[in-house]
Protein backbone atom coordinates (compact mmCIF):
# COMPACT_ATOMS: atom_id res chain seq x y z
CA UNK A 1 25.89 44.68 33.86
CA UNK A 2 27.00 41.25 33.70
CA UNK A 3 24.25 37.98 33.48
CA UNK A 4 25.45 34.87 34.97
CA UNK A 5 22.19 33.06 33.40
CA UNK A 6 21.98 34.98 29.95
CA UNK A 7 23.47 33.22 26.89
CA UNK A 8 25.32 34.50 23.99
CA UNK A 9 24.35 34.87 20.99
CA UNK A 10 25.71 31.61 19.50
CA UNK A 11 24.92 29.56 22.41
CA UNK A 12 21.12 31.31 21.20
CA UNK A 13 21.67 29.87 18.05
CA UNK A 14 22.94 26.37 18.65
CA UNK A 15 20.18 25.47 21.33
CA UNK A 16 17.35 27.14 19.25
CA UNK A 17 18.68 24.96 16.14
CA UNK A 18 18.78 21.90 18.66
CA UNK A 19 15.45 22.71 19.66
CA UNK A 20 13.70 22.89 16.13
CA UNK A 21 15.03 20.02 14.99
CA UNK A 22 13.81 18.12 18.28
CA UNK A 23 9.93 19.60 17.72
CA UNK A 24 10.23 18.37 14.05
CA UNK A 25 11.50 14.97 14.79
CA UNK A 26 8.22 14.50 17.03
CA UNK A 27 6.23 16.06 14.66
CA UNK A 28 7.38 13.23 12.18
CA UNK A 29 6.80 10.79 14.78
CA UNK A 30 3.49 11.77 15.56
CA UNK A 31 2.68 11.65 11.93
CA UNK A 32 3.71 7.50 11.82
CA UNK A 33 1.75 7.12 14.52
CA UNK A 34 -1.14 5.78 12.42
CA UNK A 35 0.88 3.51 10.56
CA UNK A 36 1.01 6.34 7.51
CA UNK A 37 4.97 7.00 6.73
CA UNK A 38 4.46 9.34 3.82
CA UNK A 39 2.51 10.36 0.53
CA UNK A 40 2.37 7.24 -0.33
CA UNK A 41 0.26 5.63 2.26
CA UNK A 42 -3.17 5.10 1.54
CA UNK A 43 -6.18 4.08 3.35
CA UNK A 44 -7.23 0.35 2.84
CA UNK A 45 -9.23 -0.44 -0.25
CA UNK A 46 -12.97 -1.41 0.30
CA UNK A 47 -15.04 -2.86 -2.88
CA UNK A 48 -18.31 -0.94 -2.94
CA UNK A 49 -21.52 -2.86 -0.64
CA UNK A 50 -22.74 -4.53 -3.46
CA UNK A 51 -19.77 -5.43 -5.26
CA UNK A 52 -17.18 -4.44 -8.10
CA UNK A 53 -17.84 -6.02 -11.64
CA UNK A 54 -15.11 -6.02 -14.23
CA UNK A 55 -15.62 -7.33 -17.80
CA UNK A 56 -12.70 -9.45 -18.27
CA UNK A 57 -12.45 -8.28 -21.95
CA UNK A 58 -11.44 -4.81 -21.03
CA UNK A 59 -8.43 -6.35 -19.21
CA UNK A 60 -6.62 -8.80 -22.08
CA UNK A 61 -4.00 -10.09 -19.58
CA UNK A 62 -6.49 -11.59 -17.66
CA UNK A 63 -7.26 -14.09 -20.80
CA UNK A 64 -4.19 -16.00 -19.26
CA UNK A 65 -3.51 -17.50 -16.19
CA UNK A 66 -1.14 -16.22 -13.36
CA UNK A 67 -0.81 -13.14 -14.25
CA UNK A 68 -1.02 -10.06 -12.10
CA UNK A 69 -2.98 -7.12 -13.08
CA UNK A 70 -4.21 -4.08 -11.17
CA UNK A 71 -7.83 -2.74 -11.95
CA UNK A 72 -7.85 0.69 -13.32
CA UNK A 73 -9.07 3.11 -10.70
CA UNK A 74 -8.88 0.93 -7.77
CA UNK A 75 -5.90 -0.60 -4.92
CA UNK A 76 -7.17 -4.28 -6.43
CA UNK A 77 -4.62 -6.23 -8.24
CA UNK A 78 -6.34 -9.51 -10.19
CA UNK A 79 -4.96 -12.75 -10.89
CA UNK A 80 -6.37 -15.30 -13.17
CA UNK A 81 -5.80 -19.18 -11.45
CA UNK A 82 -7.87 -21.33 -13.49
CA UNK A 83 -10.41 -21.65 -16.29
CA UNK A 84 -13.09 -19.74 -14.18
CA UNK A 85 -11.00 -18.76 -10.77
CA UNK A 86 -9.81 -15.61 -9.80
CA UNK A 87 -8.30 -13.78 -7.03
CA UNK A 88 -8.29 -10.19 -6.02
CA UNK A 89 -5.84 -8.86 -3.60
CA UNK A 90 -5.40 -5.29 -1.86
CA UNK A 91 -2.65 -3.50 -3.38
CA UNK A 92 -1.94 -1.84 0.17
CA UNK A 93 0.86 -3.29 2.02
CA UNK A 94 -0.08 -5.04 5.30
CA UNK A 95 3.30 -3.80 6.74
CA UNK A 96 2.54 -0.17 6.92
CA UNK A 97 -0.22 1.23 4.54
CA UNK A 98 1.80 1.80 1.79
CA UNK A 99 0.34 1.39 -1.64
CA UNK A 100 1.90 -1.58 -3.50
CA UNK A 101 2.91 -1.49 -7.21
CA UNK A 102 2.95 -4.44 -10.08
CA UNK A 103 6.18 -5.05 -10.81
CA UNK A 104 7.77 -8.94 -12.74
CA UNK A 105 4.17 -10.25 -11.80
CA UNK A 106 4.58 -9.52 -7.63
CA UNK A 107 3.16 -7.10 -5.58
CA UNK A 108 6.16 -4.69 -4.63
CA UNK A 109 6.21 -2.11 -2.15
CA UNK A 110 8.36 0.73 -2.53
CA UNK A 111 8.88 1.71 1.25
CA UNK A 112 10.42 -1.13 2.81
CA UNK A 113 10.41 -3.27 -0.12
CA UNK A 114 8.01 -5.74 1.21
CA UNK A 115 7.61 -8.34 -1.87
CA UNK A 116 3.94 -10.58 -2.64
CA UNK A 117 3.29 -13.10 -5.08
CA UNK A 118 0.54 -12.68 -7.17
CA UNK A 119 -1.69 -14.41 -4.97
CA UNK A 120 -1.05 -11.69 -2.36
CA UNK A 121 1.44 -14.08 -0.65
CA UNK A 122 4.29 -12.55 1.42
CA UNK A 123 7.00 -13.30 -0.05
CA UNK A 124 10.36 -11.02 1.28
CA UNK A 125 8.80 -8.83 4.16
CA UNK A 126 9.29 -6.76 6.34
CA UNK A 127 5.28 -7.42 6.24
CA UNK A 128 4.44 -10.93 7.83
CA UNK A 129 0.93 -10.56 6.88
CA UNK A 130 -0.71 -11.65 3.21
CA UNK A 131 -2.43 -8.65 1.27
CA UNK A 132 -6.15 -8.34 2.35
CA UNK A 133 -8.09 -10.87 0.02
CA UNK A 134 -12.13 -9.99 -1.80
CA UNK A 135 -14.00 -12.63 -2.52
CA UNK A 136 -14.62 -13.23 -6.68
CA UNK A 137 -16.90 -14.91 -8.74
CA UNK A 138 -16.73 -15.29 -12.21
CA UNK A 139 -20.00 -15.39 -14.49
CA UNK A 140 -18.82 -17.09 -17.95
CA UNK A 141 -21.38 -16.51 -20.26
CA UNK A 142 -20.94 -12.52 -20.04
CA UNK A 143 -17.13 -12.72 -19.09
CA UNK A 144 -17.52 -10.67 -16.13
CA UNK A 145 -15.14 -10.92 -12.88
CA UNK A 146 -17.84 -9.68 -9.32
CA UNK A 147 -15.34 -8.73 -6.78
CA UNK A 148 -17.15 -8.54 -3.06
């Protein structure tokens, strides 16, 4: 009994392949949807409600100015500018979420290779935004950095 609708079983094959790859392709899609592109997106930073303090002592390289270093435990990078000025930058690229590393004193992001200075500055993009700035204050006498 012959079926002029039925297919073989490597025309089976070939169009079930097709198909999975198709449903996989959307499920990947689906999953950038939210701007997240892989285990290395993260969620944006926040500094706690009442701030983040940081005793400048436990991080040496901030003893100098301009240069980058990123808080242990946190997606802050800190930058010393001047004798009692600081700035704190999200380490999570504004192109698409991805969390930013510290690399010859820049931000650098290693999924599109989106490049900031160490001001948070775009600098090669794809990202046309600046990292996501906290506001710092700097107490002197006890050599502790508030972030927020």
């Amino acid at each position: 009994m012959a079926c002029k609708d039925c297919l073989n079983r490597r025309e089976f094959l070939a169009k079930s392949t097709v198909g999975a790859a198709a449903a996989a392709a959307l499920v990947a899609i689906e999953g950038c949807g939210d701007g997240q592109i892989g285990p290395s997106a993260v969620s944006q930073p926040t500094v706690p409600t009442n701030g983040l303090s940081v005793k400048i002592a436990d991080y040496p390289a901030l003893a100098s100015n301009n240069v980058l270093v990123q808080l242990n435990g946190a997606d802050i990078g800190v930058v010393r500018t001047g004798a009692t000025t600081f700035v704190a930058s999200s380490m999570v690229c504004t192109h698409e979420g991805c969390e930013t590393s510290v690399r010859n004193n820049q931000f650098s992001c290693p999924c599109h290779d989106s490049l900031f200075s160490a001001t948070g500055a775009v600098l090669r993009g794809p990202a046309t935004r600046n990292l996501d700035g906290f506001a710092t204050s700097f107490d002197a006498t006890t050599g502790t950095l508030r972030i927020g």
